[in-house]
PDB file of N, CA and C in Angstrom:
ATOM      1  N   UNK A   1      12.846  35.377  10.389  1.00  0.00           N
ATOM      2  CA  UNK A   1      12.108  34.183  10.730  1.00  0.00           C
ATOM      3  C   UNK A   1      12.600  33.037   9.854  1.00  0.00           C
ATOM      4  N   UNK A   2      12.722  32.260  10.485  1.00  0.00           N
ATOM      5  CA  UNK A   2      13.505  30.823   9.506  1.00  0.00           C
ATOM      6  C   UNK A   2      12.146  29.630   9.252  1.00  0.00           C
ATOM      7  N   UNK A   3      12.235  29.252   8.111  1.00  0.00           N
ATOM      8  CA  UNK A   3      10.606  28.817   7.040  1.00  0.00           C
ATOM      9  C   UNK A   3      11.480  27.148   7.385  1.00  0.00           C
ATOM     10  N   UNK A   4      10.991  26.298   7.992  1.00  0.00           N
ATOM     11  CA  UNK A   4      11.498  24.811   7.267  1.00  0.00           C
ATOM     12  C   UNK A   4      10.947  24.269   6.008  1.00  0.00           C
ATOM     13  N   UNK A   5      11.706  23.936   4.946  1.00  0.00           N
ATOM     14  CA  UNK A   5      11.664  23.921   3.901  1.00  0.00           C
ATOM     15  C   UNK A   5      11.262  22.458   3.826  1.00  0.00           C
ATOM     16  N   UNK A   6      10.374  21.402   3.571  1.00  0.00           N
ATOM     17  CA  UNK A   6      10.405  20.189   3.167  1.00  0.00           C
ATOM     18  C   UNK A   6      10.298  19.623   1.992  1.00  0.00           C
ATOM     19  N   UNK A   7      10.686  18.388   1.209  1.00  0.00           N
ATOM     20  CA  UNK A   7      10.859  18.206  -0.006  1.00  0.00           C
ATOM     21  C   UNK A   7       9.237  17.439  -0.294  1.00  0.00           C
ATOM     22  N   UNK A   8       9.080  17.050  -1.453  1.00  0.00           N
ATOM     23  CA  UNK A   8       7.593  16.489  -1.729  1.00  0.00           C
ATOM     24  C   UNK A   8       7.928  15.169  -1.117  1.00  0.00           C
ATOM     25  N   UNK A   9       8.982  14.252  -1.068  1.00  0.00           N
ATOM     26  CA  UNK A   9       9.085  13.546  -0.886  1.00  0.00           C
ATOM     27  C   UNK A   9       8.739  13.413   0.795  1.00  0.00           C
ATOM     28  N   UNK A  10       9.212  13.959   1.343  1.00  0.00           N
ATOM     29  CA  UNK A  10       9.365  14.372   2.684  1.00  0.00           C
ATOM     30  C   UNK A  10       8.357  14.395   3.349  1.00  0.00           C
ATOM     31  N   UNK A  11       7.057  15.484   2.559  1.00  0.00           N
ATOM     32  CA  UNK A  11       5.947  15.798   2.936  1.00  0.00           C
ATOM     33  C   UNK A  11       5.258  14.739   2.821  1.00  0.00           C
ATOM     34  N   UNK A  12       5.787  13.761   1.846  1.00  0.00           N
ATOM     35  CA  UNK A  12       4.512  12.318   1.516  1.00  0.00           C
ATOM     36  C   UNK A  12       4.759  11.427   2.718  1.00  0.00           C
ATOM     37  N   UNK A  13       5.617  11.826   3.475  1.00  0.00           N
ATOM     38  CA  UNK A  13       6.298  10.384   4.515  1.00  0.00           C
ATOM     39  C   UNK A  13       5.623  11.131   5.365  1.00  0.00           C
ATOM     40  N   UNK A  14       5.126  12.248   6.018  1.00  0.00           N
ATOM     41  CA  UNK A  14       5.054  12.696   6.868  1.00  0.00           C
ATOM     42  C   UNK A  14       3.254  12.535   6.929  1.00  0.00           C
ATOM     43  N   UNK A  15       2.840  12.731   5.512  1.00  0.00           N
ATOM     44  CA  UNK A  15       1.174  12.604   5.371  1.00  0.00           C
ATOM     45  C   UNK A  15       0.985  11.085   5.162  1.00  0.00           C
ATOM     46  N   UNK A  16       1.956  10.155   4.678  1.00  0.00           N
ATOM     47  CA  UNK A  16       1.634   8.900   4.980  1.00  0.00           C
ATOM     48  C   UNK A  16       0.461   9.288   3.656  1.00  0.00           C
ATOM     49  N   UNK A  17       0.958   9.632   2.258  1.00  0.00           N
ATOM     50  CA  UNK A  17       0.641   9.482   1.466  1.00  0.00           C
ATOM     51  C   UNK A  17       1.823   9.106   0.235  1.00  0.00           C
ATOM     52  N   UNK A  18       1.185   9.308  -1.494  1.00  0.00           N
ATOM     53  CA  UNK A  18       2.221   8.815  -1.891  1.00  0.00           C
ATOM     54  C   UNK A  18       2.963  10.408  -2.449  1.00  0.00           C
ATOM     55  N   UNK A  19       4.227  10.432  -3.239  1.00  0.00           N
ATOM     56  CA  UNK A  19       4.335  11.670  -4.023  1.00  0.00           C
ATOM     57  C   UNK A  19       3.514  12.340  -4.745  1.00  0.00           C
ATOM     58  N   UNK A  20       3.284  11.327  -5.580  1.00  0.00           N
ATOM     59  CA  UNK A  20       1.975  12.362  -6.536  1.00  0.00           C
ATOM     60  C   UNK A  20       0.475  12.440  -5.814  1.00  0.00           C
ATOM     61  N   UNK A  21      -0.021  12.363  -4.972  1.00  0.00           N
ATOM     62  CA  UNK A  21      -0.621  12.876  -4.456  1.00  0.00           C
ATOM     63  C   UNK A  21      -0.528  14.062  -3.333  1.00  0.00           C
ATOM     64  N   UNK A  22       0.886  14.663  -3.094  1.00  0.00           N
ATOM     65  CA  UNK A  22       1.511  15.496  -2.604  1.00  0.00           C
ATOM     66  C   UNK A  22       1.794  16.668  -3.821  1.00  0.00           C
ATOM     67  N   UNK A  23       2.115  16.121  -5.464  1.00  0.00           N
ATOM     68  CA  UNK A  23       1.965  17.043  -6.313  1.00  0.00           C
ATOM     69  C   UNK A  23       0.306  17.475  -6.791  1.00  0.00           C
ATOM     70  N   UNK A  24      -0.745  16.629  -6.355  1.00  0.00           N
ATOM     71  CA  UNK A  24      -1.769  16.732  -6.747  1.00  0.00           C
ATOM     72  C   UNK A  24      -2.634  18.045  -5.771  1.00  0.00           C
ATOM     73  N   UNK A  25      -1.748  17.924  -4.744  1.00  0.00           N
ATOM     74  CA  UNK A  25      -2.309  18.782  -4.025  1.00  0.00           C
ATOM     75  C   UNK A  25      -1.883  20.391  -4.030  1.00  0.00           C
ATOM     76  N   UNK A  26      -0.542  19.971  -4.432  1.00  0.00           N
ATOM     77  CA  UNK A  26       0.288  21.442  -4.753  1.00  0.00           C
ATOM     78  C   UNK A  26      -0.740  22.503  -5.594  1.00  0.00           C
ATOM     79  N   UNK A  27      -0.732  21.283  -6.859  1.00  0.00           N
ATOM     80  CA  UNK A  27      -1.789  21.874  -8.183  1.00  0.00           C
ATOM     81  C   UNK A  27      -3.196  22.347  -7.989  1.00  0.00           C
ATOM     82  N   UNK A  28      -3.610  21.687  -6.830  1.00  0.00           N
ATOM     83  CA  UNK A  28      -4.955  22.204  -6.956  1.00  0.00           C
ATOM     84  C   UNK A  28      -4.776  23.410  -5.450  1.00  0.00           C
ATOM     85  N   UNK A  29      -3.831  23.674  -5.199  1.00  0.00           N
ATOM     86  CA  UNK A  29      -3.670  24.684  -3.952  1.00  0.00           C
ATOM     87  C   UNK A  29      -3.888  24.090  -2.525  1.00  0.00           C
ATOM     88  N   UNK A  30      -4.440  23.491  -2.230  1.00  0.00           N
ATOM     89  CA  UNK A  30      -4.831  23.298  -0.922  1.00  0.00           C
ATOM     90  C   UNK A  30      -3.382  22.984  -0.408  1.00  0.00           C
ATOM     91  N   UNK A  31      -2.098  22.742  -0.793  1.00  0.00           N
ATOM     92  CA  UNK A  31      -1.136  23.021  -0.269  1.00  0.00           C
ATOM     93  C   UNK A  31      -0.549  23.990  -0.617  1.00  0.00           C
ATOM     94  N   UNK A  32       0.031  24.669   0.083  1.00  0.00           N
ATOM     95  CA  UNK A  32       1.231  25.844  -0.629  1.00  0.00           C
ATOM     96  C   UNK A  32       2.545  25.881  -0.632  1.00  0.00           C
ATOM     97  N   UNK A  33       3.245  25.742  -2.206  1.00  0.00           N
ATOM     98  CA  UNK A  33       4.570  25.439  -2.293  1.00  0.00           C
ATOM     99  C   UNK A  33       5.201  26.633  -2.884  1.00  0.00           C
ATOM    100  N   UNK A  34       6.494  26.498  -3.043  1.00  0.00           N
ATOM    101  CA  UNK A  34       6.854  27.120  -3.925  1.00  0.00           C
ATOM    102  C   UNK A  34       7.917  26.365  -4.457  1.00  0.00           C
ATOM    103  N   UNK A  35       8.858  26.387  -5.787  1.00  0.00           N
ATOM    104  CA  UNK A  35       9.099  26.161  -6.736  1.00  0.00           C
ATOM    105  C   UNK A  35      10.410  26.316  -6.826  1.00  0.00           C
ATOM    106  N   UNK A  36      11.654  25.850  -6.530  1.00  0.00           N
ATOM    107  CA  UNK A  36      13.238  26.430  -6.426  1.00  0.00           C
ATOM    108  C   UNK A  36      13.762  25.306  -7.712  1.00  0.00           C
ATOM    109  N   UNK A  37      14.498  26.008  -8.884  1.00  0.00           N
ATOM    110  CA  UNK A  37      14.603  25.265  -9.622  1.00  0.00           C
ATOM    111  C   UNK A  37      13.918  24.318 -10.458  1.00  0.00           C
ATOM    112  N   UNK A  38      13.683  22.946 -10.596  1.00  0.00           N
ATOM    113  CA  UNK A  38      12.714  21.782 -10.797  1.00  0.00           C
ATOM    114  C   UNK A  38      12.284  21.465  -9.744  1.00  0.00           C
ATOM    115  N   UNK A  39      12.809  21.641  -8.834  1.00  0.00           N
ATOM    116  CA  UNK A  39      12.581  20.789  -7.328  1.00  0.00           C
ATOM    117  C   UNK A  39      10.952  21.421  -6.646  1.00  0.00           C
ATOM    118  N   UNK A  40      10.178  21.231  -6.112  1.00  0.00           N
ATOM    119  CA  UNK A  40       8.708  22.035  -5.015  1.00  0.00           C
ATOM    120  C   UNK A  40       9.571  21.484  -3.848  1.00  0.00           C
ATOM    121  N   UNK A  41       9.664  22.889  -3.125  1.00  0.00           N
ATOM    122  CA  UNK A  41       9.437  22.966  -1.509  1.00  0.00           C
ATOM    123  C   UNK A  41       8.181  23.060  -0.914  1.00  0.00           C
ATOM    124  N   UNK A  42       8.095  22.598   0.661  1.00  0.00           N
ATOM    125  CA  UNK A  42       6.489  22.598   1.176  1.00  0.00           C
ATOM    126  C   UNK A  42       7.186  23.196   2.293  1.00  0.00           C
ATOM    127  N   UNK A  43       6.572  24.645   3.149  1.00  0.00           N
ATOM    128  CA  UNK A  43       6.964  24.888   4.630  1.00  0.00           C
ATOM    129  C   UNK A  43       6.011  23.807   5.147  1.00  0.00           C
ATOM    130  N   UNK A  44       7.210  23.441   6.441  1.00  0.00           N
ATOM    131  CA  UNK A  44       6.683  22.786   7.068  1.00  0.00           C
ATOM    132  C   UNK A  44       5.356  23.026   7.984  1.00  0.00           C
ATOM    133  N   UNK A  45       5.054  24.326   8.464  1.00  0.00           N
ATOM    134  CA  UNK A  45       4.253  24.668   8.766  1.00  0.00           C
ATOM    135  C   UNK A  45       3.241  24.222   8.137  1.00  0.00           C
ATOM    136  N   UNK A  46       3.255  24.077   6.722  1.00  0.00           N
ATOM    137  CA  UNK A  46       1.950  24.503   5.840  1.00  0.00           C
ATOM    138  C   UNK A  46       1.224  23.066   5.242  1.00  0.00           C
ATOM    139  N   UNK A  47       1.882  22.092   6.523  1.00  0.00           N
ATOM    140  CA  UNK A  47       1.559  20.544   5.900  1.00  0.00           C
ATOM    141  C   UNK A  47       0.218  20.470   7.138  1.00  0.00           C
ATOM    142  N   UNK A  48      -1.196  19.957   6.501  1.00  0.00           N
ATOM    143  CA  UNK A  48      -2.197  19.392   7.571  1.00  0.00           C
ATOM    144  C   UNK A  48      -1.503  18.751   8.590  1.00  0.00           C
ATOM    145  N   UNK A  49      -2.184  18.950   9.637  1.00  0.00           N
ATOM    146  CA  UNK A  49      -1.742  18.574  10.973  1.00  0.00           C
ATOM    147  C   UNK A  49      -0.794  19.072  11.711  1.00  0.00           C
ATOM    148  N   UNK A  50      -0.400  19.532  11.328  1.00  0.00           N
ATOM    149  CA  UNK A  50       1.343  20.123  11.833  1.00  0.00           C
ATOM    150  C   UNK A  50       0.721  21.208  12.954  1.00  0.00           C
ATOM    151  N   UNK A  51      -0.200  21.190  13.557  1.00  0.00           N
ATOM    152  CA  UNK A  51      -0.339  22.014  14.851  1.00  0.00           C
ATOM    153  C   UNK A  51      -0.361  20.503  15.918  1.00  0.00           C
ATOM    154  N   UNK A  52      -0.971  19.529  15.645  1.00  0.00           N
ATOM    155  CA  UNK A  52      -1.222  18.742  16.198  1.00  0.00           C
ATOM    156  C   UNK A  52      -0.015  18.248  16.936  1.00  0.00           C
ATOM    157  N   UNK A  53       1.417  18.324  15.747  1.00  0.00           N
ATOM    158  CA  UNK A  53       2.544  17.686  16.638  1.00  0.00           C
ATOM    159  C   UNK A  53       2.972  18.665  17.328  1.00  0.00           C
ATOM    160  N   UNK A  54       2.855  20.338  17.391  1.00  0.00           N
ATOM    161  CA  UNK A  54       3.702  21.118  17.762  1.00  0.00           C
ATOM    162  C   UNK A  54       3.103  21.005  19.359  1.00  0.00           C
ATOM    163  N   UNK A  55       1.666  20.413  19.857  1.00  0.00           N
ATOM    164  CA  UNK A  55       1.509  20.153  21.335  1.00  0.00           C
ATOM    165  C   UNK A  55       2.397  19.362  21.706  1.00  0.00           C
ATOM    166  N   UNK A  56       2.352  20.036  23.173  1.00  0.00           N
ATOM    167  CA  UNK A  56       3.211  18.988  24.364  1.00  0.00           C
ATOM    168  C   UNK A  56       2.355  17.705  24.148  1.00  0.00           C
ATOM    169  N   UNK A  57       3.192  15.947  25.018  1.00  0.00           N
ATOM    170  CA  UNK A  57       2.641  15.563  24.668  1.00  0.00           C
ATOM    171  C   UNK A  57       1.714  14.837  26.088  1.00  0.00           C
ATOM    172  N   UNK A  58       0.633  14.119  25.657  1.00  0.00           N
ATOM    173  CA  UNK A  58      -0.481  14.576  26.957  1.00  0.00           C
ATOM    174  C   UNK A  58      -1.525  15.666  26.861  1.00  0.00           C
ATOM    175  N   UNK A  59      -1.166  16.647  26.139  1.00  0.00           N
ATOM    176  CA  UNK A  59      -2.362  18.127  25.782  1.00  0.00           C
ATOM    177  C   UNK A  59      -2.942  16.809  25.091  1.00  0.00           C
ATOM    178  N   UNK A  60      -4.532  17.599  24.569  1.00  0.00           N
ATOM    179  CA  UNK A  60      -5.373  16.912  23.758  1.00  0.00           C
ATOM    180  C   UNK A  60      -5.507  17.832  22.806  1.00  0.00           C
ATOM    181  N   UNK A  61      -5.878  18.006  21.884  1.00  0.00           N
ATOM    182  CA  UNK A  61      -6.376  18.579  20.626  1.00  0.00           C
ATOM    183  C   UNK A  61      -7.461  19.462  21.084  1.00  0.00           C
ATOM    184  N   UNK A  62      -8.104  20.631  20.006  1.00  0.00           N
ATOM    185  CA  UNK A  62      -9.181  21.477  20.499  1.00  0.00           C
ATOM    186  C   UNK A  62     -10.768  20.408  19.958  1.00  0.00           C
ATOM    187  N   UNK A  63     -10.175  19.554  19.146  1.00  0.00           N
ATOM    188  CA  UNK A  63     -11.468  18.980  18.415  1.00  0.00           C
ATOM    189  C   UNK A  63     -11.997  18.170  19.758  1.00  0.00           C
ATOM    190  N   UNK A  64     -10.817  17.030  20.446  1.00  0.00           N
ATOM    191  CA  UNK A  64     -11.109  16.612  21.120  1.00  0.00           C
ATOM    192  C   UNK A  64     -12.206  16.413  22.726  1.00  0.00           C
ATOM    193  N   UNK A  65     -11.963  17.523  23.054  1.00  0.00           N
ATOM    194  CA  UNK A  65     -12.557  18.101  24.283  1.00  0.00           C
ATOM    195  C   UNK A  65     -13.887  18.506  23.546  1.00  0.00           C
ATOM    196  N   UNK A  66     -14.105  19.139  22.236  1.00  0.00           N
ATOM    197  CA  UNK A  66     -15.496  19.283  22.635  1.00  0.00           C
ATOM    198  C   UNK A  66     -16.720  18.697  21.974  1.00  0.00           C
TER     199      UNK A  66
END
């Protein structure tokens, strides 16, 4: 199975937050990284929302409908 690997930086553009609040989250867990070198990786999977983009587009969300 192949993991997409994203950088903190990466993950902050994508949450439309800043970096250190992408490390703030690492630290307190609610994200899960792991650690290669100095560098934190984030699977991409494992960023909030990321079911939301994997719908076609036109589906609605499950929150939505009910």
């Amino acid at each position: 199975m192949r993991d997409n690997l994203v950088t903190v930086r990466e993950a902050a553009n994508y949450l439309r937050i800043s970096a250190r609040t992408v490390y703030r989250l690492i630290e307190s867990g609610q994200i899960g990284a792991v650690r290669i070198g100095k560098q934190w990786r984030i699977s991409a999977t494992d960023l909030p929302g990321q079911e939301t983009l994997a719908q076609p587009s036109g589906a609605q969300s499950p929150q939505a409908t009910a």
